[in-house]
Structure formats: C-alpha cells, structure tokens
C-alpha atoms as a PDB file:
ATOM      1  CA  UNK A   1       7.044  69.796 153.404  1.00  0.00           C
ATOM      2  CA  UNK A   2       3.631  71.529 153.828  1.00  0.00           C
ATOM      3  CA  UNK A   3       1.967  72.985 151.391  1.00  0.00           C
ATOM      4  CA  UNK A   4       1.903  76.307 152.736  1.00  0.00           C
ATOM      5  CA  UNK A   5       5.741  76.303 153.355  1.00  0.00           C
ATOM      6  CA  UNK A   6       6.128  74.651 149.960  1.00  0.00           C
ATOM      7  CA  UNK A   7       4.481  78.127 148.529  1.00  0.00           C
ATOM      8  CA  UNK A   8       6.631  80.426 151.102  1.00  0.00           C
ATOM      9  CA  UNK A   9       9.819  79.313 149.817  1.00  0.00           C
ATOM     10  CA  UNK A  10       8.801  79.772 146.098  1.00  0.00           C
ATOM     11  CA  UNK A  11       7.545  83.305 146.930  1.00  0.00           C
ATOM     12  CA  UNK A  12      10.523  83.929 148.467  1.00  0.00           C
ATOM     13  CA  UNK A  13      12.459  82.513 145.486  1.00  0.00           C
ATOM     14  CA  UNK A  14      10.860  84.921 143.257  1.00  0.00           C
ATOM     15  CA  UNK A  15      11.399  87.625 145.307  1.00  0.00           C
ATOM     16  CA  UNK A  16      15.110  87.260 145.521  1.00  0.00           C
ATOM     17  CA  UNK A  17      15.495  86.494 141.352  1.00  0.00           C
ATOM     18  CA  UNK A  18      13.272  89.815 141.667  1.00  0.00           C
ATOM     19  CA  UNK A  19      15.608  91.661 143.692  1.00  0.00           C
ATOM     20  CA  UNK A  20      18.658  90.237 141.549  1.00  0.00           C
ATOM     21  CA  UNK A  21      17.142  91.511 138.426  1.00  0.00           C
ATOM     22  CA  UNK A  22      17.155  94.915 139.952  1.00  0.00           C
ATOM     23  CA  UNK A  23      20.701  94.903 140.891  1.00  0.00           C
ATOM     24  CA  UNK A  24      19.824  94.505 144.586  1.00  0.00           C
ATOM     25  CA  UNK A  25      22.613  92.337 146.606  1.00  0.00           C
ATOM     26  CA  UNK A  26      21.422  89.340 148.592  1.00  0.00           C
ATOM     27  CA  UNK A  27      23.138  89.122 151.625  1.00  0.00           C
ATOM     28  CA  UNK A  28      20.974  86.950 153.704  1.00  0.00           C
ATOM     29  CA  UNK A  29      17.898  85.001 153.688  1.00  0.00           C
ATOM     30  CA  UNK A  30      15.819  83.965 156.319  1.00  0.00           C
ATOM     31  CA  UNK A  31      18.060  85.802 159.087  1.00  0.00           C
ATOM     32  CA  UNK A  32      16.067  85.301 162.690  1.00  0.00           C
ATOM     33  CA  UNK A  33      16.815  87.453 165.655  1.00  0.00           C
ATOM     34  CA  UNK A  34      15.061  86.300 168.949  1.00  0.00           C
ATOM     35  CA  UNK A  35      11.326  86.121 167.762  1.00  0.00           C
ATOM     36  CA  UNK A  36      11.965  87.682 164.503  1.00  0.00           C
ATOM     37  CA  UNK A  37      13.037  86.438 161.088  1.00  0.00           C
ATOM     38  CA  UNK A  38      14.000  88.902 158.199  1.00  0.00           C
ATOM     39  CA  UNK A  39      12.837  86.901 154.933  1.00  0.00           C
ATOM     40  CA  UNK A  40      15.624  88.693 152.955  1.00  0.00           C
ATOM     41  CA  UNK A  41      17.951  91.524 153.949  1.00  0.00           C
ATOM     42  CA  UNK A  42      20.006  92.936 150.805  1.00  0.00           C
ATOM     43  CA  UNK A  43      22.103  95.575 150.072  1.00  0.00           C
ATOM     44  CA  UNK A  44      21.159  98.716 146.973  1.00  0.00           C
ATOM     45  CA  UNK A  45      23.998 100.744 146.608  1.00  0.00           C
ATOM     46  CA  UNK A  46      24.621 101.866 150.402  1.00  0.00           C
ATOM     47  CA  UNK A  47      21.464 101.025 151.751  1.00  0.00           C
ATOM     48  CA  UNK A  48      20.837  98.011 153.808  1.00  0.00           C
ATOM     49  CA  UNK A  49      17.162  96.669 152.863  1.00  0.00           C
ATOM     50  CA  UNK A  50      14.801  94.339 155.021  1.00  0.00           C
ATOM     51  CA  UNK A  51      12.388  92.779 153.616  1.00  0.00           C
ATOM     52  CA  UNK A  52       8.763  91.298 154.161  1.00  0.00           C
ATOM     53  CA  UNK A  53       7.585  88.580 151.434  1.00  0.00           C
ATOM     54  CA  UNK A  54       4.293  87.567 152.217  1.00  0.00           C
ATOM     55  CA  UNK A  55       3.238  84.844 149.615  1.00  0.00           C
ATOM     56  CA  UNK A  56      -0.852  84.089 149.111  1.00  0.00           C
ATOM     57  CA  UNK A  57      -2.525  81.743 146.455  1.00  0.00           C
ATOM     58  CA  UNK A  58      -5.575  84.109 146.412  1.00  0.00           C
ATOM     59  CA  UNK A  59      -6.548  87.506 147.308  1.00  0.00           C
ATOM     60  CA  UNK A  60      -9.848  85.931 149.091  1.00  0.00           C
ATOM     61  CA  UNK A  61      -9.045  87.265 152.437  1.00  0.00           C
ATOM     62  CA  UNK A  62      -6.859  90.417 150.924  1.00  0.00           C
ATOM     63  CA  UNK A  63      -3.141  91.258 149.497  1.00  0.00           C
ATOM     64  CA  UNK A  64      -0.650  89.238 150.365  1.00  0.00           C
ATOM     65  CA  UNK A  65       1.128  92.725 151.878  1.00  0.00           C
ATOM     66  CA  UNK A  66      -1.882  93.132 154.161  1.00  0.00           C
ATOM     67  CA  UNK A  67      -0.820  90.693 156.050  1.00  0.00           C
ATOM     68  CA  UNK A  68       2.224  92.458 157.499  1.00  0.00           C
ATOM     69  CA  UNK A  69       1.018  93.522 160.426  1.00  0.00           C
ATOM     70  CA  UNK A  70       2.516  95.846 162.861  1.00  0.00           C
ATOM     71  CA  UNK A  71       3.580  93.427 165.544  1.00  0.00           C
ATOM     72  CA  UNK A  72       5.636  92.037 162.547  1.00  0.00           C
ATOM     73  CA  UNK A  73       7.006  95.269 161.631  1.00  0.00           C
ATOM     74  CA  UNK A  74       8.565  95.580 165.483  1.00  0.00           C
ATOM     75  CA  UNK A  75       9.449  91.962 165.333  1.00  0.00           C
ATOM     76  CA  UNK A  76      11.896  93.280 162.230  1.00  0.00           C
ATOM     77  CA  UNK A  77      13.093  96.758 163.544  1.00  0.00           C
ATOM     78  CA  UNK A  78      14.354  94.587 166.273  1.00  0.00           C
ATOM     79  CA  UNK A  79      16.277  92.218 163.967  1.00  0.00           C
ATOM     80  CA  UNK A  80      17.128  95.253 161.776  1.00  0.00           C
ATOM     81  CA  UNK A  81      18.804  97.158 164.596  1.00  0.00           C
ATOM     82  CA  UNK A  82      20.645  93.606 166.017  1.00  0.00           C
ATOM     83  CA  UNK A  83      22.154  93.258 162.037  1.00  0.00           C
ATOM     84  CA  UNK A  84      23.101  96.652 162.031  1.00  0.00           C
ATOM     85  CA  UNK A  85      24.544  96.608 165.269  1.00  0.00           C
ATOM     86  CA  UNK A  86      26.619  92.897 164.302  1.00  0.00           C
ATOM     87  CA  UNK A  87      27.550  94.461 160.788  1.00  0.00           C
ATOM     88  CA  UNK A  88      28.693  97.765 162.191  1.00  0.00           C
ATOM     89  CA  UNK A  89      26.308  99.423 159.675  1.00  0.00           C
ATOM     90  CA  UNK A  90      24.743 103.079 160.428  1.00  0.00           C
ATOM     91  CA  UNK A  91      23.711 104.530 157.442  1.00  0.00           C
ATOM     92  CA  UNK A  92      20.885 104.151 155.552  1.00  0.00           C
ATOM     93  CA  UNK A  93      18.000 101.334 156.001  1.00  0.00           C
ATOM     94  CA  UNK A  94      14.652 100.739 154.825  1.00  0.00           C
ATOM     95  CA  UNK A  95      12.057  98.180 155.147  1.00  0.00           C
ATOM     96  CA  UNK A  96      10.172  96.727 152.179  1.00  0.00           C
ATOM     97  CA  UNK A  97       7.559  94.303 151.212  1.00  0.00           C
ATOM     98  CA  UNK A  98       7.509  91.688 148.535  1.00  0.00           C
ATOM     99  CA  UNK A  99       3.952  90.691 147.424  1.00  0.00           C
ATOM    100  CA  UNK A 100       3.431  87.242 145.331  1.00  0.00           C
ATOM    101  CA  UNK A 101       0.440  85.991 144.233  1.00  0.00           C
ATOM    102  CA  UNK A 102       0.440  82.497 142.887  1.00  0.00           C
ATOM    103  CA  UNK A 103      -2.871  82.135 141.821  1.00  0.00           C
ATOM    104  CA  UNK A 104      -3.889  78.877 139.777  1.00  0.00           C
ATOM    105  CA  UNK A 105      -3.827  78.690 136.131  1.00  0.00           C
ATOM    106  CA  UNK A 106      -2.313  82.618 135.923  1.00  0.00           C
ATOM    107  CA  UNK A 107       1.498  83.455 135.895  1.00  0.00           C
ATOM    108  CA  UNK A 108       3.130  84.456 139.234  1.00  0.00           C
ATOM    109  CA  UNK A 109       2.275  88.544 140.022  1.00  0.00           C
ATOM    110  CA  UNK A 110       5.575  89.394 142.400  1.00  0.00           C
ATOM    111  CA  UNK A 111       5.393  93.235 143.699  1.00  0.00           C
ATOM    112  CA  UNK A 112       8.171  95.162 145.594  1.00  0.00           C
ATOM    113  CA  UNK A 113       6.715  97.986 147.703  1.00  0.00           C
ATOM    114  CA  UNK A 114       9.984 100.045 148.703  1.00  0.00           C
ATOM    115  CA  UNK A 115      10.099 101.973 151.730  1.00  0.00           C
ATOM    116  CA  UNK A 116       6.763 100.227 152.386  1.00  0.00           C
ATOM    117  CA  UNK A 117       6.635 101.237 156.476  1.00  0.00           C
ATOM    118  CA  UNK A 118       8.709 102.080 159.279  1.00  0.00           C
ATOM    119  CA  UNK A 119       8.043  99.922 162.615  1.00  0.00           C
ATOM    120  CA  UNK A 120       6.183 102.347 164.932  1.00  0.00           C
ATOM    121  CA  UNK A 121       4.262 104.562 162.543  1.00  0.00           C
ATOM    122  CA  UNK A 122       1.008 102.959 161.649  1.00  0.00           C
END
C-alpha cells in the first residue's frame, strides 16, 4: 500500500476511535455514491453526520481541513441526499470535518469541526 493511503486509513482510524469516544455511532465507512465517497457517515442522537477526514503529515502547504474544497463538498451533498434517500432518513444532517495531523516525532493532533459547511454556501 502507498504511503499516502497507508496515512489515510490511520487518519481515518483515529477519527472513528474519535467519534466513538464521543458517543457518535459508526454506521459506515468509506460509503461511495457515483463520484463521491463519504469517509465516515455516523449517527449522534437523531442526526445523521457526514464526514470529511482529510489526513496531512505537515501543515507545509496548510490544514489538513483546507483541503476540502467545494467541489468535494457537492461531491458529498450528493452522496448525503442518495443515503438519506436509501435509509428513508429526513430529519436532521450535518456535514463535518475531521482534521489529523501526523507530524513526525509529535503525537497525532485529530480535530472534529462540527457543522463545518453546507455544500453550496462558500
């Protein structure tokens, strides 16, 4: 496996043992729709929850959230509305983003942004 994909799937992993900790249900990782794959889509209380990680071993070219950019964010409010459309769910939603930086030699920073955009509002 790549390096790069080797570091995806342990940001990823940290962001779900994140989530967990929280009290946040996992209900699917790496769910694709068409172009689009949702990284993790849980469940707090009654809201559904789609979320971004974006994983970085620096900040030399910015945060790792940066990098969400808003052809991304339509790619998910597609897959968002096909889930919720499969699931039968109409109620609340939100999209978040899960920033991990694995820098060397420095313990792993993992930060949830909740209710970090919604697709079409810049």
């Amino acid at each position: 496996m790549a390096k790069h994909h080797q570091t995806g799937k342990r940001g990823e992993a940290l962001a779900a043992g994140l989530l967990r900790e929280k009290g946040y249900e996992i209900l699917e990782q790496n769910w694709r729709f068409s172009r689009a794959e949702v990284d993790i889509i849980a469940r707090q209380n009654s809201a559904l929850i789609f979320l971004e990680v974006k994983t970085r071993r620096s900040q030399k070219f910015g945060h790792p959230a940066a990098f969400v950019t808003p052809k991304k964010r339509l790619f998910l409010a597609d897959a968002a509305q096909e889930y919720m459309r499969m699931t039968g769910h109409d109620w609340a939603y939100r999209f978040d983003i899960i920033s991990v930086l694995l820098e060397p030699n420095a313990p792993p920073l993992v930060e949830h942004f909740e209710d970090a955009f919604f697709p079409g509002i810049r």
